[in-house]
PDB file of N, CA and C in Angstrom:
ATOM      1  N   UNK A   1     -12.850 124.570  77.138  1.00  0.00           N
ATOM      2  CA  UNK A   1     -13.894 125.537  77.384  1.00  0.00           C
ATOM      3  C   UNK A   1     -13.573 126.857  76.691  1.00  0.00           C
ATOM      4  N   UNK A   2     -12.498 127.451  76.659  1.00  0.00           N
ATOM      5  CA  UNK A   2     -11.977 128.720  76.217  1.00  0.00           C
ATOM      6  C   UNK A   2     -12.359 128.356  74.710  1.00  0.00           C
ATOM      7  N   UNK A   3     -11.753 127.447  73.925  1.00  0.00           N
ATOM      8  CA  UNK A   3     -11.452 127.055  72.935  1.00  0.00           C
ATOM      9  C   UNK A   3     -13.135 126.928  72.283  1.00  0.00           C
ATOM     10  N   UNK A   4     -14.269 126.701  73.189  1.00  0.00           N
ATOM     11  CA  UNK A   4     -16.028 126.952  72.927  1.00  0.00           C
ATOM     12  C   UNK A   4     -16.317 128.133  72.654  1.00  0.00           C
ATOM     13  N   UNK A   5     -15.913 128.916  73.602  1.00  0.00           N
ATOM     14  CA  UNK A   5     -15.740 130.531  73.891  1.00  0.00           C
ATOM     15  C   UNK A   5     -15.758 130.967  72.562  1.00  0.00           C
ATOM     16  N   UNK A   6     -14.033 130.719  72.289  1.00  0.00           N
ATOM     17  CA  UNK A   6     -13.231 131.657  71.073  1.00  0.00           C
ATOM     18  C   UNK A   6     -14.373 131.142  69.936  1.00  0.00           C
ATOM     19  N   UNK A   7     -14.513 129.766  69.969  1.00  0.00           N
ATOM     20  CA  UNK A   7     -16.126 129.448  68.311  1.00  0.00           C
ATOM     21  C   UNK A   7     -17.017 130.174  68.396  1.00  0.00           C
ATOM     22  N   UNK A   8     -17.744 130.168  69.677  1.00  0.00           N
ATOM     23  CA  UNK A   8     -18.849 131.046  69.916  1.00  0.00           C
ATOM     24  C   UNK A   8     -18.784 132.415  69.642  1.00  0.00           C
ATOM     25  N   UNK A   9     -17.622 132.641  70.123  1.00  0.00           N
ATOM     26  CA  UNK A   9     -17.363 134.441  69.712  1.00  0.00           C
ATOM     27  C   UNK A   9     -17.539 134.749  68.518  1.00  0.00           C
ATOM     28  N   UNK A  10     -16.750 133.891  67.178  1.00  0.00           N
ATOM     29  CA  UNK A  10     -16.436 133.405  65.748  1.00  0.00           C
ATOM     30  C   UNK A  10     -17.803 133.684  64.934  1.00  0.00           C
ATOM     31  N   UNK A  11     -18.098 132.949  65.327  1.00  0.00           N
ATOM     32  CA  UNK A  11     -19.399 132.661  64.845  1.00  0.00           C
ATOM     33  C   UNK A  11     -20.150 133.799  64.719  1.00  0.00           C
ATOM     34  N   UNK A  12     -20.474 134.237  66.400  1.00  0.00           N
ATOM     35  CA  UNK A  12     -21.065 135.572  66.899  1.00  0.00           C
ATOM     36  C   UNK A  12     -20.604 137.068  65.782  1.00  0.00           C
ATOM     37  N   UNK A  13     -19.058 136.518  65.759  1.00  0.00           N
ATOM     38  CA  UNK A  13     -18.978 138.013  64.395  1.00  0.00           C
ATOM     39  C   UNK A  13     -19.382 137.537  63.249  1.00  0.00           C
ATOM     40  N   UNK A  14     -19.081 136.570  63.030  1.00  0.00           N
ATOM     41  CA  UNK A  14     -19.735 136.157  61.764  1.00  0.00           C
ATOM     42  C   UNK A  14     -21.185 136.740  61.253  1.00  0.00           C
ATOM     43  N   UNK A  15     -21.835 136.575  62.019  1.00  0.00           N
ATOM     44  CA  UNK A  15     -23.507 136.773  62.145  1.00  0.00           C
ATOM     45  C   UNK A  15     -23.556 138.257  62.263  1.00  0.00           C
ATOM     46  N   UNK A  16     -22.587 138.653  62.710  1.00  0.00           N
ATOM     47  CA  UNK A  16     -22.992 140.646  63.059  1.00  0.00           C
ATOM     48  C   UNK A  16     -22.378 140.691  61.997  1.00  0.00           C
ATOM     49  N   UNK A  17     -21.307 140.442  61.200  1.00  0.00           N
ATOM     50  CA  UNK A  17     -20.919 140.696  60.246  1.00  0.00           C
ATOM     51  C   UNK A  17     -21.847 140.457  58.812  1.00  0.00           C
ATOM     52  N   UNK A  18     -22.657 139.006  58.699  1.00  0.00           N
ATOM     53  CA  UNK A  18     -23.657 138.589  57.715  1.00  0.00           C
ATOM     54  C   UNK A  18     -24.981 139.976  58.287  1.00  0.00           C
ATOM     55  N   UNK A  19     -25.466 140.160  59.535  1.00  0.00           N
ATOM     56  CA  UNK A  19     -26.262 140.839  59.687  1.00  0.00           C
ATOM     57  C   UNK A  19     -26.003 142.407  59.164  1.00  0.00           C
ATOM     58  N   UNK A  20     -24.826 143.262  59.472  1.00  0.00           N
ATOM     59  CA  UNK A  20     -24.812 144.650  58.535  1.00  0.00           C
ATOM     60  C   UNK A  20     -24.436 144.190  57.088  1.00  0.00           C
ATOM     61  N   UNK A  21     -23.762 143.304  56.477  1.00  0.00           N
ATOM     62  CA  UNK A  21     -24.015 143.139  54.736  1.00  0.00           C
ATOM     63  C   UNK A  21     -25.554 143.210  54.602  1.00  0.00           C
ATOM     64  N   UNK A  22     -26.536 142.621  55.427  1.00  0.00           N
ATOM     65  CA  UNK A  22     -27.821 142.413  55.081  1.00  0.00           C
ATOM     66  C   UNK A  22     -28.249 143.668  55.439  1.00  0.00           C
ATOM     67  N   UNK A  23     -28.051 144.648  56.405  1.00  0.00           N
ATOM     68  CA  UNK A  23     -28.860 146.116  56.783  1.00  0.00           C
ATOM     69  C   UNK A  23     -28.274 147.069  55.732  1.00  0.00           C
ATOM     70  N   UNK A  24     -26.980 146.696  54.944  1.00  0.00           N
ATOM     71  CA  UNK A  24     -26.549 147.484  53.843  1.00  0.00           C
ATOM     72  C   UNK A  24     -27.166 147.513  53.088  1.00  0.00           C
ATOM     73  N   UNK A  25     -27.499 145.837  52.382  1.00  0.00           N
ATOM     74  CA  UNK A  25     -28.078 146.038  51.245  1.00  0.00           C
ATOM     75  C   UNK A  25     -29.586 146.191  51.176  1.00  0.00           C
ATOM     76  N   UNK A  26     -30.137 145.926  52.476  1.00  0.00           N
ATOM     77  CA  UNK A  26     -31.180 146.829  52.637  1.00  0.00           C
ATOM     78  C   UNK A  26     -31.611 148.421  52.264  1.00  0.00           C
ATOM     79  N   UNK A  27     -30.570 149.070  53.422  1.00  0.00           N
ATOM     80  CA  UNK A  27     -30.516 150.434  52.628  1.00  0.00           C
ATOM     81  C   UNK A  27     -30.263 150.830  51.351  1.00  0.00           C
ATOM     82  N   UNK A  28     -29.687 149.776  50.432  1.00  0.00           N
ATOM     83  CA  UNK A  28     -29.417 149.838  49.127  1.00  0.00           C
ATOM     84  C   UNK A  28     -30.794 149.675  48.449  1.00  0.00           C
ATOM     85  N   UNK A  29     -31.282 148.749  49.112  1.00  0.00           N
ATOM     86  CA  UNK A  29     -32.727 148.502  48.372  1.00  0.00           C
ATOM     87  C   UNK A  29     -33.680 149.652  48.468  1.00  0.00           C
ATOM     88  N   UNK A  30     -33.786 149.987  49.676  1.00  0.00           N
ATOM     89  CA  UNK A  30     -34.591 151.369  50.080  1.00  0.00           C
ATOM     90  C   UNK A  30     -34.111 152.599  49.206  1.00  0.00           C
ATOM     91  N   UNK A  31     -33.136 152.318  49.272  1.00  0.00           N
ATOM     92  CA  UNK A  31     -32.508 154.324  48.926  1.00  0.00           C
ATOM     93  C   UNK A  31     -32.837 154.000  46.952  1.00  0.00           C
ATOM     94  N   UNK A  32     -32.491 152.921  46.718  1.00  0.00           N
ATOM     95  CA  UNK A  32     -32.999 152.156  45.290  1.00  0.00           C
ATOM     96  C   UNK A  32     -34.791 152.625  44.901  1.00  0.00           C
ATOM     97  N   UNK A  33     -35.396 152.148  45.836  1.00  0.00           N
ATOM     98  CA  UNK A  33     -37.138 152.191  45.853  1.00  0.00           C
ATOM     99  C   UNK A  33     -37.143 153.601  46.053  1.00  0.00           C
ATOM    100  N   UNK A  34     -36.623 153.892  46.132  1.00  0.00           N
ATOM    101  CA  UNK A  34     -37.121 155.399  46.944  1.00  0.00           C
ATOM    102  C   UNK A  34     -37.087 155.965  45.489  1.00  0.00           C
ATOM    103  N   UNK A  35     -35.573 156.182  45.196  1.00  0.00           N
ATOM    104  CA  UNK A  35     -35.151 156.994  43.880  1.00  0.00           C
ATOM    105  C   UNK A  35     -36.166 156.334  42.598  1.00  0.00           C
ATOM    106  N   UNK A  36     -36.547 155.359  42.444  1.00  0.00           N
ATOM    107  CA  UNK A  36     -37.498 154.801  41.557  1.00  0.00           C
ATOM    108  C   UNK A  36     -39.083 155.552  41.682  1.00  0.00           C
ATOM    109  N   UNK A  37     -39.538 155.567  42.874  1.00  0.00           N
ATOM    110  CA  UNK A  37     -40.154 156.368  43.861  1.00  0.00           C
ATOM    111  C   UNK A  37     -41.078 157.953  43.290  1.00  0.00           C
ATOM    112  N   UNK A  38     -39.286 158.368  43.468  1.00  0.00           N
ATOM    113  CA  UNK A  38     -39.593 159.754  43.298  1.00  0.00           C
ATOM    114  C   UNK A  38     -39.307 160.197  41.670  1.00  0.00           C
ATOM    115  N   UNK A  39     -38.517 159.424  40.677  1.00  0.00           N
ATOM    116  CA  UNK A  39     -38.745 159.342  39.352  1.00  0.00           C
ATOM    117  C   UNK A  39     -40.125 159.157  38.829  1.00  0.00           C
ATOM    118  N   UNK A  40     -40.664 157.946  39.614  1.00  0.00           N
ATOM    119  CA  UNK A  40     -42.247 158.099  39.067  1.00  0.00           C
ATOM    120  C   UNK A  40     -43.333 159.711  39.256  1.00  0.00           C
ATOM    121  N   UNK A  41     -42.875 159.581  40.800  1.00  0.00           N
ATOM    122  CA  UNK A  41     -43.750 160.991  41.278  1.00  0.00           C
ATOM    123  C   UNK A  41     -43.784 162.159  40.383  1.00  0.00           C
ATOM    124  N   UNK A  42     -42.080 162.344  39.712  1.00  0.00           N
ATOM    125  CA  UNK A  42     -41.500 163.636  38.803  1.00  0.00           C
ATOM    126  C   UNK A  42     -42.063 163.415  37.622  1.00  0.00           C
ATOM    127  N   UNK A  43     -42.233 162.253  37.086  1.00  0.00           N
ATOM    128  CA  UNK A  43     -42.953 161.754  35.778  1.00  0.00           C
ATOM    129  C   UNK A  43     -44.325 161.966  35.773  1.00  0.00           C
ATOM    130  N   UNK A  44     -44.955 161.803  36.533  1.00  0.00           N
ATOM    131  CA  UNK A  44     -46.665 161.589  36.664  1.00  0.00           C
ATOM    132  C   UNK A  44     -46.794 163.666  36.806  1.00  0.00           C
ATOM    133  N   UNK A  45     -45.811 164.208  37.917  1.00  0.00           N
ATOM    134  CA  UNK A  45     -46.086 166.039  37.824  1.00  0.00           C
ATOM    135  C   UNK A  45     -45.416 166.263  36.509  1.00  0.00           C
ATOM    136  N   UNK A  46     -44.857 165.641  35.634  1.00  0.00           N
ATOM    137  CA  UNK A  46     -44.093 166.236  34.141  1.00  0.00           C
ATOM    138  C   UNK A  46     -45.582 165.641  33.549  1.00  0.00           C
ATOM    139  N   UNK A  47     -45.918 164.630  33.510  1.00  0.00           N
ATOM    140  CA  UNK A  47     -46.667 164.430  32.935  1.00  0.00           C
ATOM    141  C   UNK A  47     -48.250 165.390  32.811  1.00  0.00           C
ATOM    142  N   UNK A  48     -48.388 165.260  33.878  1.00  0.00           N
ATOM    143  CA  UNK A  48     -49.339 166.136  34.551  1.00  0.00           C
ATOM    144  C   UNK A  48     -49.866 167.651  33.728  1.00  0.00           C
ATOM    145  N   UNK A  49     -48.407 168.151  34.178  1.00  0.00           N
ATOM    146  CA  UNK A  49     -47.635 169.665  33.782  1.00  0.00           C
ATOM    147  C   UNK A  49     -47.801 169.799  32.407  1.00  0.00           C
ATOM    148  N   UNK A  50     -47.628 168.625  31.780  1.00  0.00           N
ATOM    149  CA  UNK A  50     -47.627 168.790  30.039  1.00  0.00           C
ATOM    150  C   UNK A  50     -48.983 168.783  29.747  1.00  0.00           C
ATOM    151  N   UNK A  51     -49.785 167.820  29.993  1.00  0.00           N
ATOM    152  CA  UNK A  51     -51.110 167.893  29.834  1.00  0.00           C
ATOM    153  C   UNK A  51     -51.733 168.908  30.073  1.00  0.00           C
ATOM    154  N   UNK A  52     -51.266 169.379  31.341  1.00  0.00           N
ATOM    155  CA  UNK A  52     -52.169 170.924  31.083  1.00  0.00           C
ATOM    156  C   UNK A  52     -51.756 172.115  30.420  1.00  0.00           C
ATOM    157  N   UNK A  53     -50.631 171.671  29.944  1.00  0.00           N
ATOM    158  CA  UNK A  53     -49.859 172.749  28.672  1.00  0.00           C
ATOM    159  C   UNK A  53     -50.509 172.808  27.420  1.00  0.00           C
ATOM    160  N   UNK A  54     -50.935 171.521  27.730  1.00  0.00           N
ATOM    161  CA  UNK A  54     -51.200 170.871  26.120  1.00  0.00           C
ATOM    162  C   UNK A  54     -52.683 171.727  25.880  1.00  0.00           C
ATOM    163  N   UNK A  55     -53.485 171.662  27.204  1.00  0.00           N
ATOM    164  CA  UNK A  55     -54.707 172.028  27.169  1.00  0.00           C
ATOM    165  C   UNK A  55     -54.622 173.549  27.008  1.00  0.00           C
ATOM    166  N   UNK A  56     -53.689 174.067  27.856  1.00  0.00           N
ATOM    167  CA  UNK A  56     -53.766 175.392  27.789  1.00  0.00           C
ATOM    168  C   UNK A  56     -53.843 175.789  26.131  1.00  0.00           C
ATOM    169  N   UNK A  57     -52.515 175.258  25.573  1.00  0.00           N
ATOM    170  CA  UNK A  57     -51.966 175.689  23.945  1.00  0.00           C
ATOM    171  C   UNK A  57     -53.204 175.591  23.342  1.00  0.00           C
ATOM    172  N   UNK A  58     -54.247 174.363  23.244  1.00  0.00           N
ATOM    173  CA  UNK A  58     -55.201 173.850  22.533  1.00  0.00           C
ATOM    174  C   UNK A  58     -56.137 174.963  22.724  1.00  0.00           C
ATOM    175  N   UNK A  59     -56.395 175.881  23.757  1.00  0.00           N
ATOM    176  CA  UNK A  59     -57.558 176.557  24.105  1.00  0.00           C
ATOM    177  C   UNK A  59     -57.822 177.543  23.662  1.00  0.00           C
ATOM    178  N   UNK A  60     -56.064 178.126  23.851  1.00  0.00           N
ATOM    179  CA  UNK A  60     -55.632 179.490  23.309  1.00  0.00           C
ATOM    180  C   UNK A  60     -55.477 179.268  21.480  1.00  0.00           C
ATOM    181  N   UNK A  61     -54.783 178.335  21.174  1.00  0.00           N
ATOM    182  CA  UNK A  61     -55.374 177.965  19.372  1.00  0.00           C
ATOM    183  C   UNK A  61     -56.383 178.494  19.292  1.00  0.00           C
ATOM    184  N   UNK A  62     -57.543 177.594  19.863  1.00  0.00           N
ATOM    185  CA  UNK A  62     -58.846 178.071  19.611  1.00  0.00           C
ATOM    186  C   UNK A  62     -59.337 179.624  19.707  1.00  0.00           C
ATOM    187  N   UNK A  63     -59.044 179.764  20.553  1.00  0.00           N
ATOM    188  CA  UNK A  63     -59.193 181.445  20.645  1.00  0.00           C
ATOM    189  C   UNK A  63     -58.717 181.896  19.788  1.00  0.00           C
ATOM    190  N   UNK A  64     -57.294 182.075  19.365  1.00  0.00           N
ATOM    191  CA  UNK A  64     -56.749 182.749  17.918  1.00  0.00           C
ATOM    192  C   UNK A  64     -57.308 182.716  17.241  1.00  0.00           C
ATOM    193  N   UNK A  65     -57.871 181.552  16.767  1.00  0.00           N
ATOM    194  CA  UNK A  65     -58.463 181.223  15.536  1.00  0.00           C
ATOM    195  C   UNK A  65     -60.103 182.134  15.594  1.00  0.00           C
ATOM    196  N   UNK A  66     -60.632 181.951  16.714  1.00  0.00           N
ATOM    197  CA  UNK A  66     -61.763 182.349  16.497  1.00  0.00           C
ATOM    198  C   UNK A  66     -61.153 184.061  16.679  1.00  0.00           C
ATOM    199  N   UNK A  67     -60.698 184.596  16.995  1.00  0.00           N
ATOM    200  CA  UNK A  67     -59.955 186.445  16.875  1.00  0.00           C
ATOM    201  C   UNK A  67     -60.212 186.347  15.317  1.00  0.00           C
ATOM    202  N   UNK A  68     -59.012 185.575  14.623  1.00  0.00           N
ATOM    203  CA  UNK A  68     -58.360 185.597  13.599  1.00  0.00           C
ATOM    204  C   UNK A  68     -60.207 185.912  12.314  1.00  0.00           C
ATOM    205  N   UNK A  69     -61.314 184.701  12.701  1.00  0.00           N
ATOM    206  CA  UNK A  69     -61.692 185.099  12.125  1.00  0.00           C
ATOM    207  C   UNK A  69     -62.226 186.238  12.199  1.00  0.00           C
ATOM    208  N   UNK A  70     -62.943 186.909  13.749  1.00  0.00           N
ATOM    209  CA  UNK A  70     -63.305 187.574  13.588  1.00  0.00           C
ATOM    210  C   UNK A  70     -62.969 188.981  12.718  1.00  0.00           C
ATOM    211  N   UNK A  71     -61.357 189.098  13.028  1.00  0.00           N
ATOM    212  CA  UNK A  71     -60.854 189.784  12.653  1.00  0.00           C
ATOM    213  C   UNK A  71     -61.096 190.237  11.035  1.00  0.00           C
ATOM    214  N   UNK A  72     -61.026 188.957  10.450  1.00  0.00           N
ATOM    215  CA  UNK A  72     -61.454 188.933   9.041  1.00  0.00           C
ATOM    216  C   UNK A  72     -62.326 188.954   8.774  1.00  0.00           C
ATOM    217  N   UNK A  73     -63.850 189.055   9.819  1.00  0.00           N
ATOM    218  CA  UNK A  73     -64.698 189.401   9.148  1.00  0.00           C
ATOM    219  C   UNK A  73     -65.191 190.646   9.297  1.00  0.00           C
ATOM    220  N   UNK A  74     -64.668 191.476  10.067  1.00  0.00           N
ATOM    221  CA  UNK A  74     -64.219 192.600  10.273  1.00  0.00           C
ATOM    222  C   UNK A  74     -63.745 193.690   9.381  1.00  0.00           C
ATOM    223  N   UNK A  75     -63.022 193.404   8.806  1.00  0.00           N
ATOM    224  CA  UNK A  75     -61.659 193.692   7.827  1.00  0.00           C
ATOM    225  C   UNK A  75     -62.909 193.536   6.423  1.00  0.00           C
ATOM    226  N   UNK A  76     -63.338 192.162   6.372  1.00  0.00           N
ATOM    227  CA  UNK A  76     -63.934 192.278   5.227  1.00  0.00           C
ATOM    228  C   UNK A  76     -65.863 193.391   5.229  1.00  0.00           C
ATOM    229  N   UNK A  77     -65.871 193.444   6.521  1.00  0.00           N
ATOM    230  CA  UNK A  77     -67.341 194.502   6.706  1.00  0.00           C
ATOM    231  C   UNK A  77     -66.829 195.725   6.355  1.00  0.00           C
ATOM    232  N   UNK A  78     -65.145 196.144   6.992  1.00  0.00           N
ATOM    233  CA  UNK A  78     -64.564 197.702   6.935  1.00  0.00           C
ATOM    234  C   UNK A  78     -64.530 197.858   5.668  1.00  0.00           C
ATOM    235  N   UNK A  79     -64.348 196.475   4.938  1.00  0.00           N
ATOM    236  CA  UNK A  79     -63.331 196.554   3.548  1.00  0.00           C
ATOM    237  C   UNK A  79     -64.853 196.788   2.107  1.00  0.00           C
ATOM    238  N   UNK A  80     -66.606 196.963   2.870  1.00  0.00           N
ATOM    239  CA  UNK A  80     -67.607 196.841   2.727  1.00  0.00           C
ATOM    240  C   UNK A  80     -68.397 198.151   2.721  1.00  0.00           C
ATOM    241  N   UNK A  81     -67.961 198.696   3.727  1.00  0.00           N
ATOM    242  CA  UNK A  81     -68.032 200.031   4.235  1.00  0.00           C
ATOM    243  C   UNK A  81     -67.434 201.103   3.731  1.00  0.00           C
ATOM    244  N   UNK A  82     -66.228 200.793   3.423  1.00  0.00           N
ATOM    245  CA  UNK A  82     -65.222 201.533   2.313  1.00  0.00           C
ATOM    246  C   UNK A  82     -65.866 201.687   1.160  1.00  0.00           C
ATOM    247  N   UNK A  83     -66.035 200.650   0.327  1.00  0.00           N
ATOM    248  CA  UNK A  83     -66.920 200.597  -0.919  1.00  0.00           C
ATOM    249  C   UNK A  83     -68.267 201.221  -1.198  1.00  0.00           C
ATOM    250  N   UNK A  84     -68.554 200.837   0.015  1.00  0.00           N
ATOM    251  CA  UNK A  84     -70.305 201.331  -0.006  1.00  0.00           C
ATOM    252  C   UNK A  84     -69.797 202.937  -0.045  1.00  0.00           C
ATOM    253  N   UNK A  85     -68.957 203.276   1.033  1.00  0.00           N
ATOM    254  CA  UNK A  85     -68.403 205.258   1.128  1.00  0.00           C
ATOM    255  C   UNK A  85     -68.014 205.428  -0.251  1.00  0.00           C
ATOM    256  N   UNK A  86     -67.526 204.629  -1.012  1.00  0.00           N
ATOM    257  CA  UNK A  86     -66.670 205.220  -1.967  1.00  0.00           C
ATOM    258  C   UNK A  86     -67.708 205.503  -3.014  1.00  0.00           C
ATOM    259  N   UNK A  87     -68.545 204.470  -3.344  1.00  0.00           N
ATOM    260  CA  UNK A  87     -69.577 204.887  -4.208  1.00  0.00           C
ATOM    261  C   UNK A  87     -70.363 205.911  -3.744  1.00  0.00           C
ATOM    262  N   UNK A  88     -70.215 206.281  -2.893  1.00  0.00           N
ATOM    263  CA  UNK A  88     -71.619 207.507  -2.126  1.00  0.00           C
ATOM    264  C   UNK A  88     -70.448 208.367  -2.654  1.00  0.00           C
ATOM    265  N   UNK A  89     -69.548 208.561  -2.632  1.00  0.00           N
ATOM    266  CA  UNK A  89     -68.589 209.753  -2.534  1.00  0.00           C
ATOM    267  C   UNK A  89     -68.352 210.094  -4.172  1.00  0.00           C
ATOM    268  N   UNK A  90     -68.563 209.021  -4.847  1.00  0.00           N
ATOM    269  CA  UNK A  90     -68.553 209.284  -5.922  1.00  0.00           C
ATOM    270  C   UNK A  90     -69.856 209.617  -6.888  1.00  0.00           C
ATOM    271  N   UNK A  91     -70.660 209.386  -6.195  1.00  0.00           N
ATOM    272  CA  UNK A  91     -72.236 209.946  -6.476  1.00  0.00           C
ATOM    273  C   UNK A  91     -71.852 211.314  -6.459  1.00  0.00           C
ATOM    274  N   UNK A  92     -72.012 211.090  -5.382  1.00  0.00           N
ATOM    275  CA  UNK A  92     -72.452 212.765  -4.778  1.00  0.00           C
ATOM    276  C   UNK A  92     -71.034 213.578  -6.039  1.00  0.00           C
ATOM    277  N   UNK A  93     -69.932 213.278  -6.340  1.00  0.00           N
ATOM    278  CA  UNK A  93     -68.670 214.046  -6.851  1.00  0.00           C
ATOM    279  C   UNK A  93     -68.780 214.277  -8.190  1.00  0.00           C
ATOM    280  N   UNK A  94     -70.228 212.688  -8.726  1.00  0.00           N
ATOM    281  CA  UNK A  94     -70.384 212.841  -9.756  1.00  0.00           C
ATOM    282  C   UNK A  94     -71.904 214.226 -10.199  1.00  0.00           C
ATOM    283  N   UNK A  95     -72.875 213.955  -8.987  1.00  0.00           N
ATOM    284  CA  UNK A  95     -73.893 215.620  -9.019  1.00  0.00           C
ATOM    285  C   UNK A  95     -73.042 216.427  -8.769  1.00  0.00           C
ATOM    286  N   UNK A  96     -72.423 216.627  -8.604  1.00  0.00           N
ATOM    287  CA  UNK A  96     -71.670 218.150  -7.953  1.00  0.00           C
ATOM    288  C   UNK A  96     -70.553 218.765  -9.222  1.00  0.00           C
ATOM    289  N   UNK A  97     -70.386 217.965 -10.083  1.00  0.00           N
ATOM    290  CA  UNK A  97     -69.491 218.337 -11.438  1.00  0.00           C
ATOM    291  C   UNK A  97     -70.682 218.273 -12.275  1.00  0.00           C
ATOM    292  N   UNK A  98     -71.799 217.785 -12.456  1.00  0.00           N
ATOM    293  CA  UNK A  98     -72.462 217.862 -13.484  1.00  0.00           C
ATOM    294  C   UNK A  98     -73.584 219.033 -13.209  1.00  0.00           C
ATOM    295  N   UNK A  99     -73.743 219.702 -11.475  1.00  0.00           N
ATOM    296  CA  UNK A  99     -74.276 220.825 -11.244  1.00  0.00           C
ATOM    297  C   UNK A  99     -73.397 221.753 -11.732  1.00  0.00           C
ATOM    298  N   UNK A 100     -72.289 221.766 -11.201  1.00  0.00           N
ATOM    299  CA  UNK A 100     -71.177 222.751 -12.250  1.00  0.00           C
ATOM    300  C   UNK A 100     -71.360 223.032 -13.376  1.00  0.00           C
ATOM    301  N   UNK A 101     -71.058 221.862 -14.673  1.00  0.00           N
ATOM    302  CA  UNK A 101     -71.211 222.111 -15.597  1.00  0.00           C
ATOM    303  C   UNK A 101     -72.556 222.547 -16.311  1.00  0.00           C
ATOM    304  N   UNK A 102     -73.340 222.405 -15.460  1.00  0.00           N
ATOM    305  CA  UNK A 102     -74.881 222.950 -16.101  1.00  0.00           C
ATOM    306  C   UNK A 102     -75.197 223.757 -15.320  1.00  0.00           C
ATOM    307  N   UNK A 103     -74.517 224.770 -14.661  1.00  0.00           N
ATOM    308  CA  UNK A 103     -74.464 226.086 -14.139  1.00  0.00           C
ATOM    309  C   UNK A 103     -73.849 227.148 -15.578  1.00  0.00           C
TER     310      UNK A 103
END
């Protein structure tokens, strides 16, 4: 009878013993899924994060570009305006020496 006992006991660790290898590698599996988990989550907000970088950069391009021309067309109206002054200035510099000289 003892000698049933001591198997039964045997056995009994056996099984608590097969049962935490199995709750280990459980938690191995979990703490595994998890970290897989939260790599995806960090990937999809990197991902995310870039895309709207991407959009931002793309928007603000656009904007430069449209400054840039304005800028130049700007530059080329001032650069229009200048010319147009310069010939008036030289009108007028050219009556004003030839009133002189026919004074």
């Amino acid at each position: 009878m003892k000698h049933q006992w001591n198997t039964k006991i045997q056995e009994l660790k056996m099984q608590m013993h097969n049962l935490k290898q199995l709750l280990n590698q459980k938690k191995r599996i979990e703490n595994w899924l998890s970290q897989i988990l939260n790599d995806f989550i960090k990937d999809k907000i990197l991902s995310n994060f870039l895309q709207i970088i991407d959009e931002v950069k793309n928007e603000l391009t656009s904007k430069i570009e449209v400054c840039q021309k304005i800028q130049k067309t700007q530059s080329l109206e001032s650069n229009k305006f200048d010319i147009n002054d310069f010939k008036k200035r030289k009108k007028r510099l050219l009556r004003i020496s030839f009133s002189k000289t026919n004074l």
